[in-house]
Protein backbone atom coordinates (compact mmCIF):
# COMPACT_ATOMS: atom_id res chain seq x y z
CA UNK A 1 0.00 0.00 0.00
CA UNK A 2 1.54 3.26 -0.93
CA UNK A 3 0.81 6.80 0.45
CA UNK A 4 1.32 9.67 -0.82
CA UNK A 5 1.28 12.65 1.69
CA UNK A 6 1.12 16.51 0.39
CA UNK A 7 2.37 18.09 3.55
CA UNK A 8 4.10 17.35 6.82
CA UNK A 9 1.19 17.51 8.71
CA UNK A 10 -0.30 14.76 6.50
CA UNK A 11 2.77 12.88 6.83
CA UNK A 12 2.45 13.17 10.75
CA UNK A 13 -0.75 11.82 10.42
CA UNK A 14 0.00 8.83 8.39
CA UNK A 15 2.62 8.03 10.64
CA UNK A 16 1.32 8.07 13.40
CA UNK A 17 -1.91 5.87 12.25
CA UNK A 18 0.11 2.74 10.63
CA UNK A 19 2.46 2.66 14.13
CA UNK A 20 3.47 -0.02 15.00
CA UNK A 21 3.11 -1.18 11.13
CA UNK A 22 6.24 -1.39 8.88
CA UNK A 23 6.86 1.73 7.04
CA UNK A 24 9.04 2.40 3.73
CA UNK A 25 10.36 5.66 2.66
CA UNK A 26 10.32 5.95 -0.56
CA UNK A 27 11.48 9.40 -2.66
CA UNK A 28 12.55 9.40 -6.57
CA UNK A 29 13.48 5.58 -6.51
CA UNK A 30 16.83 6.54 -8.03
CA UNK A 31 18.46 4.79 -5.11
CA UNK A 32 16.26 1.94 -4.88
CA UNK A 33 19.57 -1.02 -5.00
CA UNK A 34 21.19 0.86 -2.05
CA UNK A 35 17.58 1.50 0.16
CA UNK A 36 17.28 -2.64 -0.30
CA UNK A 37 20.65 -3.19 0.70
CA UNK A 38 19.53 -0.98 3.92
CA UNK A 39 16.81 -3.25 4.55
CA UNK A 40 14.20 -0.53 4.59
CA UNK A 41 11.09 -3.02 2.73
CA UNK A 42 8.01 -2.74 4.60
CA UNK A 43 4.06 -3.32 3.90
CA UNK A 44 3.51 1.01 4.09
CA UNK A 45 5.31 2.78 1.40
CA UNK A 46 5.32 6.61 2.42
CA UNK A 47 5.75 8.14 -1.00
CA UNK A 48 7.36 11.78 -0.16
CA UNK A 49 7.30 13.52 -3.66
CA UNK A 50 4.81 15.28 -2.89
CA UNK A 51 5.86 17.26 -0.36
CA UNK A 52 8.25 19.95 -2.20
CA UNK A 53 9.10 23.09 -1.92
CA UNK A 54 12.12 25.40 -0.89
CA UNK A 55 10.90 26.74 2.07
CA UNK A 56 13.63 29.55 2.45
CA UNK A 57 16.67 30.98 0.98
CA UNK A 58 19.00 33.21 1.80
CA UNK A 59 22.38 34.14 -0.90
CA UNK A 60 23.86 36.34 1.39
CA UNK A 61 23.57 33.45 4.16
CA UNK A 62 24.81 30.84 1.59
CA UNK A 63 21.52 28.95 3.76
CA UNK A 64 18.58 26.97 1.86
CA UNK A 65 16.14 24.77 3.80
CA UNK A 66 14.09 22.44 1.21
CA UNK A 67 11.24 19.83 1.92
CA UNK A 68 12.29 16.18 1.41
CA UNK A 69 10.21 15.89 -1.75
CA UNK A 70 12.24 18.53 -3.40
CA UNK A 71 13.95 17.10 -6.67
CA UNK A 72 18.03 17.96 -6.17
CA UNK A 73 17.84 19.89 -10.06
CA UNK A 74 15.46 22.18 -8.25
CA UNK A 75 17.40 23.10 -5.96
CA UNK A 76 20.80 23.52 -7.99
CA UNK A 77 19.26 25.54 -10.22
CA UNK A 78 17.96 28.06 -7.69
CA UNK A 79 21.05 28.32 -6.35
CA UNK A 80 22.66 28.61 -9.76
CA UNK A 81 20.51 31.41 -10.71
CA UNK A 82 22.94 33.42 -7.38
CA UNK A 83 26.29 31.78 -8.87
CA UNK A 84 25.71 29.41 -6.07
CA UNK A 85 26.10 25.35 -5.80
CA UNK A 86 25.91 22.14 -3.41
CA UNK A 87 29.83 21.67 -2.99
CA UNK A 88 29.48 17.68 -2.60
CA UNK A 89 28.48 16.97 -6.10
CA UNK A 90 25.15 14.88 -5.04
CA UNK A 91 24.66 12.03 -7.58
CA UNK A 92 21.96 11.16 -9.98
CA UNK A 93 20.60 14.91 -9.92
CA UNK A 94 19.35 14.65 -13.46
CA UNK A 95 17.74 11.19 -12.48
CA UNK A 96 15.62 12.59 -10.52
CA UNK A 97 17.38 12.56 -7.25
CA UNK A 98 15.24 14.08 -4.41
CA UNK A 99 16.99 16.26 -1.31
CA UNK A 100 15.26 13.35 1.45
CA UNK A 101 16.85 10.43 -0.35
CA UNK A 102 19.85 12.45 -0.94
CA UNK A 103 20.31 12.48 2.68
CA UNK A 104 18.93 9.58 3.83
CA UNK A 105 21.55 7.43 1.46
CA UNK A 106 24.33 9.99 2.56
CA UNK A 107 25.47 9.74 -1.07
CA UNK A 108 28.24 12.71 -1.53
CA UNK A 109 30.10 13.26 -5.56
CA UNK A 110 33.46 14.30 -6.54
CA UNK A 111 33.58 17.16 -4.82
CA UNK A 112 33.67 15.32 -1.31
CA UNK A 113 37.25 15.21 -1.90
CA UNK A 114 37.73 18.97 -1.26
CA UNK A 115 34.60 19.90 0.73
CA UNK A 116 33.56 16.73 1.86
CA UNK A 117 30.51 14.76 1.95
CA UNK A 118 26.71 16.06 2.46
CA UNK A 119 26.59 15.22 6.37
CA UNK A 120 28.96 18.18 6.69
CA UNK A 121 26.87 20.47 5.35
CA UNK A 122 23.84 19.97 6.70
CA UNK A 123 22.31 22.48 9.69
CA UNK A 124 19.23 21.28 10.54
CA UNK A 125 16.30 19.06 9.89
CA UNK A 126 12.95 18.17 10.60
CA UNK A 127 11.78 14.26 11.52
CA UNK A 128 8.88 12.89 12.19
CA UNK A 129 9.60 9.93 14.45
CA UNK A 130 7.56 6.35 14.49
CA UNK A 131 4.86 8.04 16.71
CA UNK A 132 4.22 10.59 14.23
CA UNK A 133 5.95 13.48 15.91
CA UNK A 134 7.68 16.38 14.12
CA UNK A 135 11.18 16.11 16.22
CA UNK A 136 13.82 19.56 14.91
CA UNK A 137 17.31 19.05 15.09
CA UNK A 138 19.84 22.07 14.11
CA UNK A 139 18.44 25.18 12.63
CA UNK A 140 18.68 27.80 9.71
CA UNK A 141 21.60 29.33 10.63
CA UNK A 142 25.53 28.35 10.43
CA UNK A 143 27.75 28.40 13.90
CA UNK A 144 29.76 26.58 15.76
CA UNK A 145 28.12 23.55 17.61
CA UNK A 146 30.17 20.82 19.49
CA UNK A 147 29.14 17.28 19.52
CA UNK A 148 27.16 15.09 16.73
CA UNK A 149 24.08 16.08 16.67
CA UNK A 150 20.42 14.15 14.99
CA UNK A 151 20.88 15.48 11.76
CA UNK A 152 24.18 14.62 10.92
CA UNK A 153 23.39 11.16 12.06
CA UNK A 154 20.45 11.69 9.53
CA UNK A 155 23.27 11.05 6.49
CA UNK A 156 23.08 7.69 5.00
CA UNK A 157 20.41 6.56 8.00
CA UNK A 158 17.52 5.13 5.28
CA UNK A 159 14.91 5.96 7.33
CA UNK A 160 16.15 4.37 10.62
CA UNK A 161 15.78 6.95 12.70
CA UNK A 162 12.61 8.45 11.10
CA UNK A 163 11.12 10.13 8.07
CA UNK A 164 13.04 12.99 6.91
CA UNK A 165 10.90 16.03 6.50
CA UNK A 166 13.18 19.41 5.85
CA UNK A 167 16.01 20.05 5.72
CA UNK A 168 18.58 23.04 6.18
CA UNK A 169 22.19 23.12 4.32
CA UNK A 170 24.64 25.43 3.85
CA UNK A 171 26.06 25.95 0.12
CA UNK A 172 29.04 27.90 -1.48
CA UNK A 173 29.89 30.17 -3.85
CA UNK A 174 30.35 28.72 -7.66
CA UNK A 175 33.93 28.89 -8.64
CA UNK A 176 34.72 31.82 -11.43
CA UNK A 177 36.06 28.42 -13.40
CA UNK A 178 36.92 24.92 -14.00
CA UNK A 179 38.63 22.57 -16.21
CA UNK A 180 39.27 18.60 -15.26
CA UNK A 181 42.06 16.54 -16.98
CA UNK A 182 40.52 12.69 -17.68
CA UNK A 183 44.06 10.55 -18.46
CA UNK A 184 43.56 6.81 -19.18
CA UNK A 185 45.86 4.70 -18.00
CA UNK A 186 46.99 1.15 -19.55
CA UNK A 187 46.46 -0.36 -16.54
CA UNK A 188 44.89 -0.15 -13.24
CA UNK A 189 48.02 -0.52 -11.51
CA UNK A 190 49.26 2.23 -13.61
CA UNK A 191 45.50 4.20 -13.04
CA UNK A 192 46.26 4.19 -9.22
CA UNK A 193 49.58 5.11 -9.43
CA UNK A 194 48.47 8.14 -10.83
CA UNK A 195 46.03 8.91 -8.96
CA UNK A 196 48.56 8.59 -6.30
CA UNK A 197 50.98 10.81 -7.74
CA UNK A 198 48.33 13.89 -8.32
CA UNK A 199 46.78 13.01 -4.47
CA UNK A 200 50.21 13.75 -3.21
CA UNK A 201 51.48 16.48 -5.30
CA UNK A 202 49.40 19.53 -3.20
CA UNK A 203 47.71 20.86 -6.47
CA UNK A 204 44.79 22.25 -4.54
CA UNK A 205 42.31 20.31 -6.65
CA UNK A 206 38.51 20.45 -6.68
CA UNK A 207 38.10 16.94 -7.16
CA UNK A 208 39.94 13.92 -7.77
CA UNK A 209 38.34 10.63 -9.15
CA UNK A 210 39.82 6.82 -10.31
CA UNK A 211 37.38 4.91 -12.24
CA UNK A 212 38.73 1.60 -12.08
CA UNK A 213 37.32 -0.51 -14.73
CA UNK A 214 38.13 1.87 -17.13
CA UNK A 215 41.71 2.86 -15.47
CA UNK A 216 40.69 6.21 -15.96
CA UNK A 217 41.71 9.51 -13.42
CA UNK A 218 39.59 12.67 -13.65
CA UNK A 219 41.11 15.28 -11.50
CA UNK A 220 38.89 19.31 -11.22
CA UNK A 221 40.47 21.78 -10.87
CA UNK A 222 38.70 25.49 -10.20
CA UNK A 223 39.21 28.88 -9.71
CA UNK A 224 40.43 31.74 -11.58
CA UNK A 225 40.04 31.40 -15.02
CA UNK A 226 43.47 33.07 -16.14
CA UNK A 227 45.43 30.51 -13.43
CA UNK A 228 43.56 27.35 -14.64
CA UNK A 229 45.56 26.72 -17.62
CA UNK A 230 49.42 27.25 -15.96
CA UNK A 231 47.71 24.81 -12.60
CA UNK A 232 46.60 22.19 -15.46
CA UNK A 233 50.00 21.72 -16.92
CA UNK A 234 50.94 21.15 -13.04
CA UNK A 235 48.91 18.58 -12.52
CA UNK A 236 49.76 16.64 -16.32
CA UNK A 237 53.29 16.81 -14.77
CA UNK A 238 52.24 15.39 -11.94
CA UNK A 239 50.06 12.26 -13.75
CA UNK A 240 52.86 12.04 -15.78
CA UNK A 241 49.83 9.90 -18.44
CA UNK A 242 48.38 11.84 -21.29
CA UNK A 243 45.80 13.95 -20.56
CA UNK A 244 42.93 15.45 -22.36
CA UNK A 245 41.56 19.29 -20.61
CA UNK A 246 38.01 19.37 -20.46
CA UNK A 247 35.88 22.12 -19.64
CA UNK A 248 32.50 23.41 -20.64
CA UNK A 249 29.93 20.48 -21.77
CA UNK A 250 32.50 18.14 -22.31
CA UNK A 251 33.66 18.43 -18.65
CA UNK A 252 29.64 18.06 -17.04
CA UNK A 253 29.52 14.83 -19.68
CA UNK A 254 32.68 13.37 -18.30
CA UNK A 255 31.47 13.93 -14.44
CA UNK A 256 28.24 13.03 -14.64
CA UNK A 257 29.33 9.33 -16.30
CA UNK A 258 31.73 9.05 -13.24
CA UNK A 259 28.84 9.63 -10.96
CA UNK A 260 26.65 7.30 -12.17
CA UNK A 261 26.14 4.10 -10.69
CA UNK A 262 23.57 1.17 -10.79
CA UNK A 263 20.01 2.15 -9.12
CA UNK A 264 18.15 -0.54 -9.65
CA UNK A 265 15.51 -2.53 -11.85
């Protein structure tokens, strides 16, 4: 049986009636190999898609807080339209992605190598808990807090410690520019190596990738455009493999087919 709440209050409500009942989360089903590998099955399917909506925004505050429903594209290009972006790359954004199973799979992109992953930019959130209350955790503003608080431990929990229902992040500035080098190695032995070679060379990259089947290294860089091509030739030194520059289109293509991964029948 699947449900298909409009609000949080609904969601509340729906909760709190199928307790003690199984429940499922279930958001753009672009994760759906990893939320079985959770074990989150159940009889009740909560469907959250419907409720959506960035609640508020703030450029100057580099702060957005986003119901769970909220499809990741959304969101990017909001932020986008400010010169604005999520730092951690989130995967399968053009699949459909949505910000609650974003966080509840703790999935983080390329750009965790730099900034790291999404826990560490999250704020605050909103729960509801198996009884159907709406528990807060964080808030809508960045500072300094000691200890690990709900929702970090939100990142990658699938639903075990309740339904995500907002949530508050904390984004950056776009870089002025980027351009990746993608070498292919001959071997994987020889992939790693590289990969090795730029990790240790203190290049200051954005992001830093090996896809091993293909022995392949993609390594971002980013920043000012008239630096980008002398810090390029840096790092081709440093892979010491030939090295095609990407940028533009051809840079998003090569990204986005490292960030992809199996989701499923």
């Amino acid at each position: 049986m699947t449900e298909r709440p409009v609000s949080i209050d609904a969601l509340q409500a729906l909760v709190a009636t199928t307790s003690p009942a199984s429940l499922s989360v279930a958001g753009a089903g672009t994760k759906r190999t990893a939320a079985a590998a959770a074990g989150t099955g159940g009889i009740h399917v909560l469907d959250l898609r419907g409720i959506t909506g960035i609640v508020g925004y703030d450029p100057a505050e580099c702060v957005v807080t986003v119901r769970t429903g909220t499809p990741v594209a959304e969101v990017a290009d909001t932020l986008a339209a400010h010169g604005q972006y999520l730092p951690w790359d989130p995967p399968l954004v053009h699949d459909g992605a949505t910000i609650g199973g974003m966080l509840a799979s703790g999935l983080s992109g390329p750009g965790r190598y730099r900034y790291g992953g999404v826990r560490d930019f999250v704020i605050g959130a909103k729960v509801v808990d198996g009884r159907g209350r709406l528990i807060a955790s964080g808030g809508q503003v960045v500072k300094n807090a000691a200890g690990f608080l709900l929702h970090h431990a939100l990142a990658g929990s699938a639903g075990r410690l309740g339904v995500i229902a907002e949530t508050s992040f904390k984004v950056f500035p776009r870089p002025e520019a980027t351009c990746t080098l993608v070498a292919r190695a001959s071997s994987r032995g020889e992939a790693l190596a590289a990969h090795e070679r730029l990790r240790l060379a203190n290049l200051d990259l954005d992001a830093l990738d090996l896809d091993v089947t293909g022995a392949t290294v993609l390594a971002r860089l980013a920043g000012a455009a008239d630096v980008l091509p002398a810090r390029a030739e840096r790092a081709v030194q440093a892979l010491d493999l030939p090295a095609d520059l990407r940028s533009g289109h051809d840079e998003a293509a090569a990204w986005a087919t490292a960030a992809r991964f199996s989701a499923g029948p």
